[in-house]
PDB file of N, CA and C in Angstrom:
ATOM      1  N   UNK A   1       7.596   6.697   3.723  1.00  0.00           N
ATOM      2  CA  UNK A   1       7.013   5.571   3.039  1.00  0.00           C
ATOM      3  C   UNK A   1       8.016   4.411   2.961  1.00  0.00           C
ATOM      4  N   UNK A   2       9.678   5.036   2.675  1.00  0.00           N
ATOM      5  CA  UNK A   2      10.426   3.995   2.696  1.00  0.00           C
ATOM      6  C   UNK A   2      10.729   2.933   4.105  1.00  0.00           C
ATOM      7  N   UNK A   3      10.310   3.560   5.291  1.00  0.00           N
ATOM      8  CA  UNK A   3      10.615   3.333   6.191  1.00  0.00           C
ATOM      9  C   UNK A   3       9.695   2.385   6.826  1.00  0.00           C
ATOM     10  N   UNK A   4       8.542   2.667   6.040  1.00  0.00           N
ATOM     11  CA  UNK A   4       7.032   1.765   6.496  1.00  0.00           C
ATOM     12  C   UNK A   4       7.201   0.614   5.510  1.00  0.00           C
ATOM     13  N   UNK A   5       7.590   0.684   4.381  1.00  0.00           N
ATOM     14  CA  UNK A   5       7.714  -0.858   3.979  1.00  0.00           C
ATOM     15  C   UNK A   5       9.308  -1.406   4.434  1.00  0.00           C
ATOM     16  N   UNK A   6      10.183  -0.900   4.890  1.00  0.00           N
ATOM     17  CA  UNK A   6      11.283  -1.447   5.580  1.00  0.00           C
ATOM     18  C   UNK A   6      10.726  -2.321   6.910  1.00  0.00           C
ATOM     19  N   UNK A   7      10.039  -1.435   7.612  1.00  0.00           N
ATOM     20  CA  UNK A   7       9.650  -2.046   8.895  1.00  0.00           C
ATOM     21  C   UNK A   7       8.374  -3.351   8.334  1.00  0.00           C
ATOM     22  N   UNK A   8       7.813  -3.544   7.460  1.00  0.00           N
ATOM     23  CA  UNK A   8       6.997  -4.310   7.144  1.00  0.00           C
ATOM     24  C   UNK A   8       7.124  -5.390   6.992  1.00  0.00           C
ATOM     25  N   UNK A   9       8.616  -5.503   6.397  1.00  0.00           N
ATOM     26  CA  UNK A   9       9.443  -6.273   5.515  1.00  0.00           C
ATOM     27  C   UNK A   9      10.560  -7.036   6.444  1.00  0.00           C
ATOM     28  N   UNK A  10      10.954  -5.986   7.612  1.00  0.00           N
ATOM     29  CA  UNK A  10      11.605  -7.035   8.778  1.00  0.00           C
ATOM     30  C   UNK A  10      10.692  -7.650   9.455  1.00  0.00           C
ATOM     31  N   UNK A  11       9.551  -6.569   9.930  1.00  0.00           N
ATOM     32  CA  UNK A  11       8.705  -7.754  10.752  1.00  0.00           C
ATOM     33  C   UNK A  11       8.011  -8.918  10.214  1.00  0.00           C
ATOM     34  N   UNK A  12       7.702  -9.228   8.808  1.00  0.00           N
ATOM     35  CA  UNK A  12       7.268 -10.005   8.481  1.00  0.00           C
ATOM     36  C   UNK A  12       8.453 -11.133   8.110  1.00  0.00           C
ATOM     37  N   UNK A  13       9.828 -10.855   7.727  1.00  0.00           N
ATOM     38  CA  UNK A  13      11.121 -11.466   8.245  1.00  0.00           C
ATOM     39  C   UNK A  13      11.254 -12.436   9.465  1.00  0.00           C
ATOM     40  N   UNK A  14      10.812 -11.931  10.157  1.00  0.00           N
ATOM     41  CA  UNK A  14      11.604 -11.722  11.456  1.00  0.00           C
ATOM     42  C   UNK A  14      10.237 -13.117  12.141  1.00  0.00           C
ATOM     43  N   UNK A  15       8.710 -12.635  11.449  1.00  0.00           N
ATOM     44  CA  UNK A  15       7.649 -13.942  11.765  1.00  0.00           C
ATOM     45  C   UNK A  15       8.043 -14.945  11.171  1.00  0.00           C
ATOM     46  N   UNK A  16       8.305 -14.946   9.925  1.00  0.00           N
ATOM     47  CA  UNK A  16       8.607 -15.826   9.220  1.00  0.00           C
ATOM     48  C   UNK A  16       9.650 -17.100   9.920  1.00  0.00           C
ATOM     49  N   UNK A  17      10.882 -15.993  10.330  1.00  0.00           N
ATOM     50  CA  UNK A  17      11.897 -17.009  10.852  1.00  0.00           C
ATOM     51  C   UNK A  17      11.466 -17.560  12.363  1.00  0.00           C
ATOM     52  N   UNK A  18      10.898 -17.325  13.096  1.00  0.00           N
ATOM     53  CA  UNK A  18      10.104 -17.547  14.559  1.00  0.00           C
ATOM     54  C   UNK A  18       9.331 -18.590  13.699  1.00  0.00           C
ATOM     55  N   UNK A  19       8.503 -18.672  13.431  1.00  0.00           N
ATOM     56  CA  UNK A  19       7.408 -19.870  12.754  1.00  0.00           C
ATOM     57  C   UNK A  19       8.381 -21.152  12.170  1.00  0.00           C
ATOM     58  N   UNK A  20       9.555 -20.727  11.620  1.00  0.00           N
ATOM     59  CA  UNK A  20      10.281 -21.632  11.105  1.00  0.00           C
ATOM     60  C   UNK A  20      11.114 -22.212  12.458  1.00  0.00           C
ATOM     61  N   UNK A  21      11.828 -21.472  12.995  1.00  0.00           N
ATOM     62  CA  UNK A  21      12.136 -22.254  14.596  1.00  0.00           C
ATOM     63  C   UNK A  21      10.936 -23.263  15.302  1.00  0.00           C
ATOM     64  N   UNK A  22      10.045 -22.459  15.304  1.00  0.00           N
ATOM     65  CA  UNK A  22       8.884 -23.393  15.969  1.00  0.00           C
ATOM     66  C   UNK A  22       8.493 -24.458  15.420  1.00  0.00           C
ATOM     67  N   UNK A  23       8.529 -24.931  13.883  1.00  0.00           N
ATOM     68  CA  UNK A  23       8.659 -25.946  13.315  1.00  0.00           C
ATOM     69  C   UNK A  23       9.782 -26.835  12.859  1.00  0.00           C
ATOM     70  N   UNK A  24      10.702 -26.485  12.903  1.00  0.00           N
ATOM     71  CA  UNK A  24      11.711 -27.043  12.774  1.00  0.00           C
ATOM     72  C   UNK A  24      13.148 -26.186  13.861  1.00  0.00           C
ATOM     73  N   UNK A  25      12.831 -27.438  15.223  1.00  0.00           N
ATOM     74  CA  UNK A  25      13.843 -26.331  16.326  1.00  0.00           C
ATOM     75  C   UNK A  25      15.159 -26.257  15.620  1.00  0.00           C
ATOM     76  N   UNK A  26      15.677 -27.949  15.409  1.00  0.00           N
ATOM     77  CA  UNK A  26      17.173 -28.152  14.461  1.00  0.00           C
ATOM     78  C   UNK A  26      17.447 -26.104  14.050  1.00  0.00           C
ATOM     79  N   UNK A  27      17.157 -25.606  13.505  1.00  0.00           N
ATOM     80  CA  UNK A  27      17.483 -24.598  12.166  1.00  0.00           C
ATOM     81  C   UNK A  27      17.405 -23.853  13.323  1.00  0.00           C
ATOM     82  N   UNK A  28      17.206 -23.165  14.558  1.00  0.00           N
ATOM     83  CA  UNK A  28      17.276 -22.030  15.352  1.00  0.00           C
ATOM     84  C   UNK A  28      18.626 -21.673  15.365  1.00  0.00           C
ATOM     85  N   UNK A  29      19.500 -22.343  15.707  1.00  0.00           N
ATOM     86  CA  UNK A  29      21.624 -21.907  15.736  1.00  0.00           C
ATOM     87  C   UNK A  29      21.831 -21.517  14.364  1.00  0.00           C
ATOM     88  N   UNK A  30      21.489 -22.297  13.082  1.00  0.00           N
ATOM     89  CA  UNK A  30      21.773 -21.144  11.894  1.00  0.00           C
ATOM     90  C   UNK A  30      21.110 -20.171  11.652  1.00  0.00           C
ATOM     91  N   UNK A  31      19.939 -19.906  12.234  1.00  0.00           N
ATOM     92  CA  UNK A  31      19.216 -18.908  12.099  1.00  0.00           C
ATOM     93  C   UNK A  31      19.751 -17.745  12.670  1.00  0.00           C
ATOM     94  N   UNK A  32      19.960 -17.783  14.263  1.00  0.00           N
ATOM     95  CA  UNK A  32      20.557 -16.609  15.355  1.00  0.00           C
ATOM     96  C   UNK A  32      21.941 -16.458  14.669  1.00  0.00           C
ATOM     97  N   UNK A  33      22.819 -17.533  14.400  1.00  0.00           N
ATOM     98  CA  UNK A  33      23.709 -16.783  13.638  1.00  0.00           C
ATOM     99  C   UNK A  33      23.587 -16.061  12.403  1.00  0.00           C
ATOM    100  N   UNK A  34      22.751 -16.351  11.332  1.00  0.00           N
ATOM    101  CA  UNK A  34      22.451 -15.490  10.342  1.00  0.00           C
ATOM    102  C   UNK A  34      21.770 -14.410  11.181  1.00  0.00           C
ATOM    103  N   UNK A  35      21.089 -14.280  12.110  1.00  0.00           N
ATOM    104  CA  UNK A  35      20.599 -13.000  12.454  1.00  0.00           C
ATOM    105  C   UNK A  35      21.722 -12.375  13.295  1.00  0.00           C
ATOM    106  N   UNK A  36      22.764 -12.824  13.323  1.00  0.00           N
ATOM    107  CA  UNK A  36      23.547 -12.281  14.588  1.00  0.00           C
ATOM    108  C   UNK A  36      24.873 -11.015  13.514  1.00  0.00           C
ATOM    109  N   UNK A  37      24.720 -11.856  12.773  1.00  0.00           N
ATOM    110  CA  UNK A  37      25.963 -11.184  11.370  1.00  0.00           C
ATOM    111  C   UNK A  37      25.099 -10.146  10.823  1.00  0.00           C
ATOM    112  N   UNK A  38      23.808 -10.069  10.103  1.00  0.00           N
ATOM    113  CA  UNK A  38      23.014  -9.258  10.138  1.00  0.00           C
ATOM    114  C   UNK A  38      22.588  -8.650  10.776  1.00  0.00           C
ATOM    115  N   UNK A  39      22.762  -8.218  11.885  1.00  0.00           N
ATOM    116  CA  UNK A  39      22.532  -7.141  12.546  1.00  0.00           C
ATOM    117  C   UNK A  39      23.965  -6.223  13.039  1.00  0.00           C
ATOM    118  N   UNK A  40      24.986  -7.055  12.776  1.00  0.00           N
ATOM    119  CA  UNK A  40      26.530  -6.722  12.669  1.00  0.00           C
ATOM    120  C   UNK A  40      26.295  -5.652  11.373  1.00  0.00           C
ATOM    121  N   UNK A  41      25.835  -6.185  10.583  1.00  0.00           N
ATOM    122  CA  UNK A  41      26.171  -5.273   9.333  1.00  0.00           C
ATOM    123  C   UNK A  41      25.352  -4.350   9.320  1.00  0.00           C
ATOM    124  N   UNK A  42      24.205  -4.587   9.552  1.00  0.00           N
ATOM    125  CA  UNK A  42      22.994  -3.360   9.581  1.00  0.00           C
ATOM    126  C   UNK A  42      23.697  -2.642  10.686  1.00  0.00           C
ATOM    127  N   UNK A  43      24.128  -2.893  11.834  1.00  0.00           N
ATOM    128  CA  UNK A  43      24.739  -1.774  12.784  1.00  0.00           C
ATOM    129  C   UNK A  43      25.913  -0.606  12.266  1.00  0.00           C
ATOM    130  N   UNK A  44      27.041  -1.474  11.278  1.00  0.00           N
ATOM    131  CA  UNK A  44      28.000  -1.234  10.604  1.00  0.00           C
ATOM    132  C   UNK A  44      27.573  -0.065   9.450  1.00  0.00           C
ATOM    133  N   UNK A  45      26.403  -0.724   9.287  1.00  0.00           N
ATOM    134  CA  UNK A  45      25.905   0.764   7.970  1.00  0.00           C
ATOM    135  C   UNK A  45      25.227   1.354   8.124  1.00  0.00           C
ATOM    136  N   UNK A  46      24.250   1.398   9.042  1.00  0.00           N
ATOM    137  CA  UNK A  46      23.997   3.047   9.720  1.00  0.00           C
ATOM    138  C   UNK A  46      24.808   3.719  10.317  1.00  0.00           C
ATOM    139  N   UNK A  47      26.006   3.088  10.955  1.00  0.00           N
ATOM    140  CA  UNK A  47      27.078   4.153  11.086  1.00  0.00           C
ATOM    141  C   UNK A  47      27.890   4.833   9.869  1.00  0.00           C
ATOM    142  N   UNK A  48      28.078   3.626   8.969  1.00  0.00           N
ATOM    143  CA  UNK A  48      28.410   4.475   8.112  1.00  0.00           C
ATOM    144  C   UNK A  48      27.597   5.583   7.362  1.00  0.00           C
ATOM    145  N   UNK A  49      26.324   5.370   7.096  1.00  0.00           N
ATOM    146  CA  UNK A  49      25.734   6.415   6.699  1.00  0.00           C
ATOM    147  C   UNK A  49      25.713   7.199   7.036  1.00  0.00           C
ATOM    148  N   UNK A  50      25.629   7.563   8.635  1.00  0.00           N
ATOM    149  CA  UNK A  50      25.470   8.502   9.460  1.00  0.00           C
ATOM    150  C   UNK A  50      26.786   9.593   9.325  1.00  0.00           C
ATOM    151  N   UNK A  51      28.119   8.866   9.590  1.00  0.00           N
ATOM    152  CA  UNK A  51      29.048   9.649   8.956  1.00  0.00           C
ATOM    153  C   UNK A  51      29.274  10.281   7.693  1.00  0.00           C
ATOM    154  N   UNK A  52      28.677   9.594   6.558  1.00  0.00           N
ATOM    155  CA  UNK A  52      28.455   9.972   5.662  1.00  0.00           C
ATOM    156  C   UNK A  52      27.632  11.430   5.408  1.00  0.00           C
ATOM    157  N   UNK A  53      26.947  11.462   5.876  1.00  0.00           N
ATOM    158  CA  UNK A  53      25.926  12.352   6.077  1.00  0.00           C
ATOM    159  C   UNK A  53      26.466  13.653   7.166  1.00  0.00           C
ATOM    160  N   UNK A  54      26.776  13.307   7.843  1.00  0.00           N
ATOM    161  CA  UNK A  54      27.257  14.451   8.671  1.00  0.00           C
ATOM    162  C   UNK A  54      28.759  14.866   8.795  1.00  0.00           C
TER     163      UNK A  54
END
């Protein structure tokens, strides 16, 4: 269940910021960089969890 509103919650993220590029191109370079660090960290902490865990 946690995993179905996780995925709900990026993809509706993830429209959100696409709709906002498409209306305003300017904001796409802070955007990919905010998405670029965020996915740095989300990569960073499923590894750590994973070690954690095992």
């Amino acid at each position: 269940m946690v995993l179905l509103l996780l995925g709900i919650v990026v993809a509706l993220a993830l429209g959100a910021a696409f709709c906002l590029c498409r209306i305003h191109p300017s904001l796409t370079g802070p955007i990919g960089a905010v998405g670029a660090v965020t996915s740095a960290l989300t990569a960073a902490f499923g590894v750590a969890l994973a070690l954690r865990r095992g």
